[in-house]
PDB file of N, CA and C in Angstrom:
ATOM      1  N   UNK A   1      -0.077  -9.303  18.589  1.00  0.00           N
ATOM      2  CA  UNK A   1      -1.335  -8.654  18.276  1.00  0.00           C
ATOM      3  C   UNK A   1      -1.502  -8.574  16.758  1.00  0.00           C
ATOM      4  N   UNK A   2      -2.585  -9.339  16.366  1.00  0.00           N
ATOM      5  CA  UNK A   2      -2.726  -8.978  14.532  1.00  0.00           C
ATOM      6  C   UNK A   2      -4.055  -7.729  14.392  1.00  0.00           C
ATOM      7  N   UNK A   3      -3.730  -7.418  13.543  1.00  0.00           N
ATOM      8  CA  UNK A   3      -4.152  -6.321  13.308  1.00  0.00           C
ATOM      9  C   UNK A   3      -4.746  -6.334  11.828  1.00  0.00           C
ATOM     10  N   UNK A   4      -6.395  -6.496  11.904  1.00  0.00           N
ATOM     11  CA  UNK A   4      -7.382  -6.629  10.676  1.00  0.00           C
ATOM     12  C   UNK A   4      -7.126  -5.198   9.778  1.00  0.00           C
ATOM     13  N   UNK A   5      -7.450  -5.520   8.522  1.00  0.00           N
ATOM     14  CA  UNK A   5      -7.513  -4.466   7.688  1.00  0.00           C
ATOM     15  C   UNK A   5      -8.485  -4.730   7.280  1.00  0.00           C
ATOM     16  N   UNK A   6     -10.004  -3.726   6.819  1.00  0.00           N
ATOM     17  CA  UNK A   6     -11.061  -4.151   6.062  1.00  0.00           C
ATOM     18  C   UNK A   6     -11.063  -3.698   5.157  1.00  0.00           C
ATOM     19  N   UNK A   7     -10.590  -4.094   4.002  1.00  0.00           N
ATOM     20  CA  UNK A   7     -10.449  -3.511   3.061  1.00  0.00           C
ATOM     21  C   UNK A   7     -12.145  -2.831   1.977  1.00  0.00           C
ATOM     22  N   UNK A   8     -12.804  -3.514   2.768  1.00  0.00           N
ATOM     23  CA  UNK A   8     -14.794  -3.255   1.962  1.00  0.00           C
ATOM     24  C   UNK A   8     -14.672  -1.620   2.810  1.00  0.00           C
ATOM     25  N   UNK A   9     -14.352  -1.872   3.929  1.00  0.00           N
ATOM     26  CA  UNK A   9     -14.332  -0.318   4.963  1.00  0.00           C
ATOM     27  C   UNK A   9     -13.437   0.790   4.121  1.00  0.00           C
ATOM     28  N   UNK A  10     -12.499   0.442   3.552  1.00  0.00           N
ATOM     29  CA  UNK A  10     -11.297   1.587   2.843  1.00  0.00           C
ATOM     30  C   UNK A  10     -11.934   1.473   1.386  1.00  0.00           C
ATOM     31  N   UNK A  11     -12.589   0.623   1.041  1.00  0.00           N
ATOM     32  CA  UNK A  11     -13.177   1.019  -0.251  1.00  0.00           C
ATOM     33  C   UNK A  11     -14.578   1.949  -0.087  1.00  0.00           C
ATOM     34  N   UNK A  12     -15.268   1.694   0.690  1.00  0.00           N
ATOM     35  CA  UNK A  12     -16.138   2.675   0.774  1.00  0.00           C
ATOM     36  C   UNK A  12     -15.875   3.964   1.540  1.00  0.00           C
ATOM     37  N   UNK A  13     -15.053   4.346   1.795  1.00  0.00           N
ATOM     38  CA  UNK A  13     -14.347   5.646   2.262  1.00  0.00           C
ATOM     39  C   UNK A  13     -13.648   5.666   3.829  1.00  0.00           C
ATOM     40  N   UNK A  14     -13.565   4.724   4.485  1.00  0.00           N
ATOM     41  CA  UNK A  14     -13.727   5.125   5.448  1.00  0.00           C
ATOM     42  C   UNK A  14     -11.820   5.055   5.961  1.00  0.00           C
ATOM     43  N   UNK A  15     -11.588   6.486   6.015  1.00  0.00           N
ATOM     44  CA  UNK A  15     -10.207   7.040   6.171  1.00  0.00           C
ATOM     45  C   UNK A  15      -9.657   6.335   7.114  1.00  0.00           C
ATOM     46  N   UNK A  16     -10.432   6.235   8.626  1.00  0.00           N
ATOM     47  CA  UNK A  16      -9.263   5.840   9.597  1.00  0.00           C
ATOM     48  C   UNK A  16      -8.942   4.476   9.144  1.00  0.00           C
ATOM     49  N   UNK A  17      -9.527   3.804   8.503  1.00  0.00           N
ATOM     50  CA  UNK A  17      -9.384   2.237   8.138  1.00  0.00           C
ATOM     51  C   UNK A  17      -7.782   2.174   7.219  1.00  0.00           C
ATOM     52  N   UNK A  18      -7.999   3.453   6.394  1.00  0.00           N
ATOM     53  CA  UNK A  18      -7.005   3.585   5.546  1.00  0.00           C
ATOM     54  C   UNK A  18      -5.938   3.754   6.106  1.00  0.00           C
ATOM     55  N   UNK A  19      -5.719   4.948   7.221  1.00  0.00           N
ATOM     56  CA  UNK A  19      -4.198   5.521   7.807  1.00  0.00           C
ATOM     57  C   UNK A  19      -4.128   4.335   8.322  1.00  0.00           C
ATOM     58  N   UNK A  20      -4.887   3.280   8.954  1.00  0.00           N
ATOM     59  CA  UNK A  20      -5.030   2.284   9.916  1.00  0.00           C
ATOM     60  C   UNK A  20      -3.653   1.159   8.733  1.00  0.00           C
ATOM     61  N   UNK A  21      -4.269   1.377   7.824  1.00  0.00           N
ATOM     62  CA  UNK A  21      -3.630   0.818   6.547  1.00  0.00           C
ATOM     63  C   UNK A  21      -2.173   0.915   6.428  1.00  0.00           C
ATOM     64  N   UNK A  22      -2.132   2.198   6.159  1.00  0.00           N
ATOM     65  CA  UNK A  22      -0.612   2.777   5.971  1.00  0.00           C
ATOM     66  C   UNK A  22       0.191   2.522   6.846  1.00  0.00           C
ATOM     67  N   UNK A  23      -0.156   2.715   8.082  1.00  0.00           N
ATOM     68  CA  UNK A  23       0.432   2.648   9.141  1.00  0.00           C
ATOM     69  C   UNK A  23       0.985   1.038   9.254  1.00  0.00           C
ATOM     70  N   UNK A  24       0.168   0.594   9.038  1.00  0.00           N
ATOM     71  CA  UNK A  24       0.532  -1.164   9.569  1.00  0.00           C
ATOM     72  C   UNK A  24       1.948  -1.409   8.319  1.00  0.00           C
ATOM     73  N   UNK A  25       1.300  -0.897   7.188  1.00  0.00           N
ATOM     74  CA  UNK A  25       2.315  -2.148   5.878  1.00  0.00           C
ATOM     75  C   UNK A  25       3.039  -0.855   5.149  1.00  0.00           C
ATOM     76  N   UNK A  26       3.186   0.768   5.452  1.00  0.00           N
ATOM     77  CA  UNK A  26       4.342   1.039   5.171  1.00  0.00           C
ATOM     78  C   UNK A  26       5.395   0.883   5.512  1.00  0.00           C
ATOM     79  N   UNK A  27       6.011   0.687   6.562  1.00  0.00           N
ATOM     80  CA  UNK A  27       7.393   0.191   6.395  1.00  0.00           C
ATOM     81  C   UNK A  27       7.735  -0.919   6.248  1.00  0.00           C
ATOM     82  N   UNK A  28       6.964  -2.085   6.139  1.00  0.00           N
ATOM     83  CA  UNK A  28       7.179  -3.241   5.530  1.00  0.00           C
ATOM     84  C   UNK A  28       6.848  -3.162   4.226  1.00  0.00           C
ATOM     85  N   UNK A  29       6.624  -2.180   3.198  1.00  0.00           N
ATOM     86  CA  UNK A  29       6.924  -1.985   1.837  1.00  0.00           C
ATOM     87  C   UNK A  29       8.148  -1.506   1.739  1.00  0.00           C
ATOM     88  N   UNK A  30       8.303  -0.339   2.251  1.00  0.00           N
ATOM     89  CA  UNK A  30       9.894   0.719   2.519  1.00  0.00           C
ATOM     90  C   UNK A  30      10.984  -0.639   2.550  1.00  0.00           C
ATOM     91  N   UNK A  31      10.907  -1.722   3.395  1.00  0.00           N
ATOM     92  CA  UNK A  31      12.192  -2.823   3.555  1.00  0.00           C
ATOM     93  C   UNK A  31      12.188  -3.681   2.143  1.00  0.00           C
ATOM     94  N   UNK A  32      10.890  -3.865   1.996  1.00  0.00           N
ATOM     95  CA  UNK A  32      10.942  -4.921   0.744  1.00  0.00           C
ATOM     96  C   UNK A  32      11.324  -4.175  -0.442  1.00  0.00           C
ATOM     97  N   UNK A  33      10.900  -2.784  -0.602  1.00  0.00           N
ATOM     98  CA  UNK A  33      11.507  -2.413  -2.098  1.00  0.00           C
ATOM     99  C   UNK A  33      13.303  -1.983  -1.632  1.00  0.00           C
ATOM    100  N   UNK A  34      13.803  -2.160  -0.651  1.00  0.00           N
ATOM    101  CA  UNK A  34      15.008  -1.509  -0.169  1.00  0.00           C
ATOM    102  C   UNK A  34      16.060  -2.969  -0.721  1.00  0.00           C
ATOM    103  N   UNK A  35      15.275  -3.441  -0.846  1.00  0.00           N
ATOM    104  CA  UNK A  35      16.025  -5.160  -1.932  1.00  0.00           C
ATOM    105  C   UNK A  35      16.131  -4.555  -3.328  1.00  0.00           C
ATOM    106  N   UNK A  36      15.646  -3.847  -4.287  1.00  0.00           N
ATOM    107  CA  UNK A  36      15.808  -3.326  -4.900  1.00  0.00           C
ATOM    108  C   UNK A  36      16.556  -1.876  -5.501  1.00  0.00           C
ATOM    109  N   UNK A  37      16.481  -1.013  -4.456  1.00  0.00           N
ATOM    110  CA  UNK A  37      16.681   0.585  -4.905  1.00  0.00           C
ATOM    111  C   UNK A  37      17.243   0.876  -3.546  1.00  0.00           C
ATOM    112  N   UNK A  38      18.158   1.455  -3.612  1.00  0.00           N
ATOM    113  CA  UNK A  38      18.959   1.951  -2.599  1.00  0.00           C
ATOM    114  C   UNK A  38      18.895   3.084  -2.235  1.00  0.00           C
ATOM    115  N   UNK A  39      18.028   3.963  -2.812  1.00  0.00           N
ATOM    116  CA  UNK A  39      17.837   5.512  -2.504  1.00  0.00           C
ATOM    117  C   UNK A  39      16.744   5.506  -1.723  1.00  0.00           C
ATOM    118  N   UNK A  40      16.651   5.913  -0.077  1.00  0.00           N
ATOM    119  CA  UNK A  40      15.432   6.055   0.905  1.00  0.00           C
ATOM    120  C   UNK A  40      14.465   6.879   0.566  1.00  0.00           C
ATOM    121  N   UNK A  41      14.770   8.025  -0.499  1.00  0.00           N
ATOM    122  CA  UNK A  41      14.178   8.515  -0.454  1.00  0.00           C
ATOM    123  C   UNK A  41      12.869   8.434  -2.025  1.00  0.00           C
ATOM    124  N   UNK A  42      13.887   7.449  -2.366  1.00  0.00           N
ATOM    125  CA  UNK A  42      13.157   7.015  -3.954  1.00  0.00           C
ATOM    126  C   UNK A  42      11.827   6.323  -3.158  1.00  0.00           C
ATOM    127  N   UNK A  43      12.597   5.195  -2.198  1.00  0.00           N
ATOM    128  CA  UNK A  43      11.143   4.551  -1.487  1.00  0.00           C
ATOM    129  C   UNK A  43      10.162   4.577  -1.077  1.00  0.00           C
ATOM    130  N   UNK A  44      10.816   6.081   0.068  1.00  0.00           N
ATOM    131  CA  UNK A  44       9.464   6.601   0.577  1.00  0.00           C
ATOM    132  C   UNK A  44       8.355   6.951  -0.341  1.00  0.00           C
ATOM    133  N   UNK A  45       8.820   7.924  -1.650  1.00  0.00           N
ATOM    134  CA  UNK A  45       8.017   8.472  -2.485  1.00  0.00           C
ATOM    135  C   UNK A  45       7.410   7.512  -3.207  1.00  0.00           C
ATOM    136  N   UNK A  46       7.948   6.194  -3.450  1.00  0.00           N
ATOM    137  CA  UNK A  46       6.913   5.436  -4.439  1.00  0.00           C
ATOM    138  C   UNK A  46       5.856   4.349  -3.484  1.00  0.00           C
ATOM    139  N   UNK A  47       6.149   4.448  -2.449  1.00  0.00           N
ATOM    140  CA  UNK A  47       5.469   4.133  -0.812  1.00  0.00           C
ATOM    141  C   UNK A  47       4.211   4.490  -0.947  1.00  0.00           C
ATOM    142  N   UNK A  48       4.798   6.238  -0.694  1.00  0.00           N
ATOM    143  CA  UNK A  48       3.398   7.348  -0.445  1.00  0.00           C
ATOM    144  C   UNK A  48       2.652   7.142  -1.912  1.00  0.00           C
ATOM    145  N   UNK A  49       3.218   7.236  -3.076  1.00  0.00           N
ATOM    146  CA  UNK A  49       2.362   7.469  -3.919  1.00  0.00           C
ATOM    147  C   UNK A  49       1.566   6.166  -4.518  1.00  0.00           C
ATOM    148  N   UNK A  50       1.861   5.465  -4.063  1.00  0.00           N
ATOM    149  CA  UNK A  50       1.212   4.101  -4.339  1.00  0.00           C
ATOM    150  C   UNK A  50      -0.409   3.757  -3.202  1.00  0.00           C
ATOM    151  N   UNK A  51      -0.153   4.437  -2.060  1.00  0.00           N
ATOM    152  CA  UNK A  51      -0.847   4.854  -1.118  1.00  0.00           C
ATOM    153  C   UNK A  51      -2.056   5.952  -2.054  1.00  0.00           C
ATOM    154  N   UNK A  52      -1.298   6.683  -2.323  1.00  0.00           N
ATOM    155  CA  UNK A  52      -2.209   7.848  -2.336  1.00  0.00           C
ATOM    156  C   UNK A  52      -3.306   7.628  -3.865  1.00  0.00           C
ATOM    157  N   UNK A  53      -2.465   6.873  -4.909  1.00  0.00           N
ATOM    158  CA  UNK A  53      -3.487   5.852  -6.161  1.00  0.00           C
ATOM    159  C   UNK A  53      -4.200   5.265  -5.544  1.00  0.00           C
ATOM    160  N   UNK A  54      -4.119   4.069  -4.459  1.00  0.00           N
ATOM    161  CA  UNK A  54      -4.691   3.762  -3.706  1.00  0.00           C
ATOM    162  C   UNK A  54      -5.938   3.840  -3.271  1.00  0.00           C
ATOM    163  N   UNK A  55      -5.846   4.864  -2.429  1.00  0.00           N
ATOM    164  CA  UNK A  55      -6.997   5.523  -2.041  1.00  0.00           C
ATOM    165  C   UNK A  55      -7.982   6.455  -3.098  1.00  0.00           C
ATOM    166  N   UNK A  56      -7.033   7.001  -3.937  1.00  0.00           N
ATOM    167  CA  UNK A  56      -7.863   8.099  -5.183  1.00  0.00           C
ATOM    168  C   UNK A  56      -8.691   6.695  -6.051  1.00  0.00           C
ATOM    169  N   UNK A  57      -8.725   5.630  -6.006  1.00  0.00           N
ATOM    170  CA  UNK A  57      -8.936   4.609  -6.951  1.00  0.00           C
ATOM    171  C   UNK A  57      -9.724   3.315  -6.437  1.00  0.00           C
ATOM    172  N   UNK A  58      -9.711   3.485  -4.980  1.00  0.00           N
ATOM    173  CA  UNK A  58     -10.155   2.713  -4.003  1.00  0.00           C
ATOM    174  C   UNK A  58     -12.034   2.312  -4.721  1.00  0.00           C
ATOM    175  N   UNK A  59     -12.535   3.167  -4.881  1.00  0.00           N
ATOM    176  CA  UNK A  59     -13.701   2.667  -5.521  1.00  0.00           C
ATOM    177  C   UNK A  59     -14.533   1.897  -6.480  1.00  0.00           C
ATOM    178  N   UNK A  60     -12.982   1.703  -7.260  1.00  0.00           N
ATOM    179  CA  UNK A  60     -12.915   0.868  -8.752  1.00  0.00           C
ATOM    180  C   UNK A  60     -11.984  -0.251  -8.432  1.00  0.00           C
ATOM    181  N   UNK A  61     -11.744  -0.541  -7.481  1.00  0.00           N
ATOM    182  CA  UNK A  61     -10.245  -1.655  -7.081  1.00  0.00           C
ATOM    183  C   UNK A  61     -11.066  -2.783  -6.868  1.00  0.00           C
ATOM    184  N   UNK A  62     -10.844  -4.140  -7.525  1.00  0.00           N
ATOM    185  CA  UNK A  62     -11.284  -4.869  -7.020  1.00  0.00           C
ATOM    186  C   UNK A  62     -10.418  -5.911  -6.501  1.00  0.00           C
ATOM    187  N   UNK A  63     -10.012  -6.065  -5.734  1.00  0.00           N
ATOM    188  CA  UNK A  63      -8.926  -7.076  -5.051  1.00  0.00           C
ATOM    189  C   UNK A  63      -9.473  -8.272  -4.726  1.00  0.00           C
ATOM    190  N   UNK A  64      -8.727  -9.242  -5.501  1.00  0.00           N
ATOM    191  CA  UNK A  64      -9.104 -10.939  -5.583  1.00  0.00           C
ATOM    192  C   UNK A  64      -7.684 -11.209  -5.035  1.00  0.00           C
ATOM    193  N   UNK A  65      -6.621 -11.131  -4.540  1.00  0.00           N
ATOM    194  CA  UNK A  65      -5.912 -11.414  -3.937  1.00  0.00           C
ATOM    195  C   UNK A  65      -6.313 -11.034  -2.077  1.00  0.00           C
ATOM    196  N   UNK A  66      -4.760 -11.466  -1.296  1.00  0.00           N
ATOM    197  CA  UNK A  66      -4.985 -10.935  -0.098  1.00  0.00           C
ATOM    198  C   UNK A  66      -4.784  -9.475  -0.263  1.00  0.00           C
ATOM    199  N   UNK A  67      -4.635  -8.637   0.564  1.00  0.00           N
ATOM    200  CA  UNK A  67      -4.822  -6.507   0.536  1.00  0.00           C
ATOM    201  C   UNK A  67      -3.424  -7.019   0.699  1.00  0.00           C
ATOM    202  N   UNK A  68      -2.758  -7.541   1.628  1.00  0.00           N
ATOM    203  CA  UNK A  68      -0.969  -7.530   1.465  1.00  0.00           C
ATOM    204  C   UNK A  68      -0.210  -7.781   0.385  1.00  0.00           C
ATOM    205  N   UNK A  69      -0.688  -8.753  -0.252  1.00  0.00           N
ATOM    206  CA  UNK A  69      -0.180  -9.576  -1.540  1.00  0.00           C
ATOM    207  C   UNK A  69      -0.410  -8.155  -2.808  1.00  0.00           C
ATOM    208  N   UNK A  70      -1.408  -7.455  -2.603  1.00  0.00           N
ATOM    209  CA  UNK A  70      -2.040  -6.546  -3.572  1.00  0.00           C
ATOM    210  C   UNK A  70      -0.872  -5.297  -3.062  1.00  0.00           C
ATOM    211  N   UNK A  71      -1.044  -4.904  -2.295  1.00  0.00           N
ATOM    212  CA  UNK A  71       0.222  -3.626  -2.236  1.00  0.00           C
ATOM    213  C   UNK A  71       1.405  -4.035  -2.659  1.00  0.00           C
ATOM    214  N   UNK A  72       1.799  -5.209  -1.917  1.00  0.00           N
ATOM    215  CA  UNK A  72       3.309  -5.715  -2.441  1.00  0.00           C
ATOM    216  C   UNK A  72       3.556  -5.628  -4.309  1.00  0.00           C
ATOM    217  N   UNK A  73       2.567  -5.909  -4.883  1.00  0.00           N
ATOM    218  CA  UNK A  73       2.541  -6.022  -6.456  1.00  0.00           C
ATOM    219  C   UNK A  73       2.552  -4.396  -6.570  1.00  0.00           C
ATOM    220  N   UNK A  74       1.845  -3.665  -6.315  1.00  0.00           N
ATOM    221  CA  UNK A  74       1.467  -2.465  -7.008  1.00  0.00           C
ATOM    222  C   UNK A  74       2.476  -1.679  -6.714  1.00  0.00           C
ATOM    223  N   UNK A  75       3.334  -1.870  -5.518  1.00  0.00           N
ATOM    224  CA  UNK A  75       4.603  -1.253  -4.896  1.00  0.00           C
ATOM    225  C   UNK A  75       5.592  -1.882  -5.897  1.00  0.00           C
ATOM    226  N   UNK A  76       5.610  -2.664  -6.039  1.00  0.00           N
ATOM    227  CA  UNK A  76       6.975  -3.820  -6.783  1.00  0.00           C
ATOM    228  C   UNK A  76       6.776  -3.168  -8.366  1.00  0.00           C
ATOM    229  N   UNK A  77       5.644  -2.800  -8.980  1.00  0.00           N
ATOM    230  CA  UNK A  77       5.022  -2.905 -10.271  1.00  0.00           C
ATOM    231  C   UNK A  77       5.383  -1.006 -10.396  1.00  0.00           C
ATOM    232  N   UNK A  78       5.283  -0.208  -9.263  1.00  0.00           N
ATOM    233  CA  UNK A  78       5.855   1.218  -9.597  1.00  0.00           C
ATOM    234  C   UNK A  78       7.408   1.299  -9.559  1.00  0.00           C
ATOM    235  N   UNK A  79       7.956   0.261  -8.583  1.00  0.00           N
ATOM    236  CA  UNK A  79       9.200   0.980  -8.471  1.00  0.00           C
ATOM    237  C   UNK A  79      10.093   0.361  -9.991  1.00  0.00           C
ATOM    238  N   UNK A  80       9.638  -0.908 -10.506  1.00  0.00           N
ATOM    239  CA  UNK A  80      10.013  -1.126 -11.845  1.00  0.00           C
ATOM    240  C   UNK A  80       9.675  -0.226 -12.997  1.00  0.00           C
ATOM    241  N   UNK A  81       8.713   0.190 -12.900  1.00  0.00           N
ATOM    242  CA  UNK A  81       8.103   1.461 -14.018  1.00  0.00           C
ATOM    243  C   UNK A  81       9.405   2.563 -13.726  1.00  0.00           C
TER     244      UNK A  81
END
């Protein structure tokens, strides 16, 4: 079963699109930064808060990549900061 993300829908507010979001590609962020940082709990938090820029910023985002390719960077790009 694949499972669409609209990302025009999460930019113009629309929440369930978003949890719809989280739900699908947080823990496939949680594994991919777990190649990096060994603390679960470092992950979760730069997970959620990458989520939560995300959404606070969602109105000004303009994504020219795929929405997967775009979290993977912005996840990869905090936990190096």
């Amino acid at each position: 079963m694949v499972i669409s993300i609209d990302w025009e829908k999460t930019r113009d507010g629309d929440k369930k699109m978003f949890d719809k979001s989280f739900d699908l590609h947080y823990l496939p962020l949680c594994t991919f930064l777990s190649r990096y940082i060994n603390e679960k709990t470092i992950i979760e938090d730069l997970v959620i808060d990458c989520f939560a820029k995300l959404w606070e910023n969602r109105e000004s985002l303009n994504i020219k990549s795929s929405y997967k390719n775009y979290l993977v960077t912005i996840v990869k790009n905090s936990a190096i900061k």
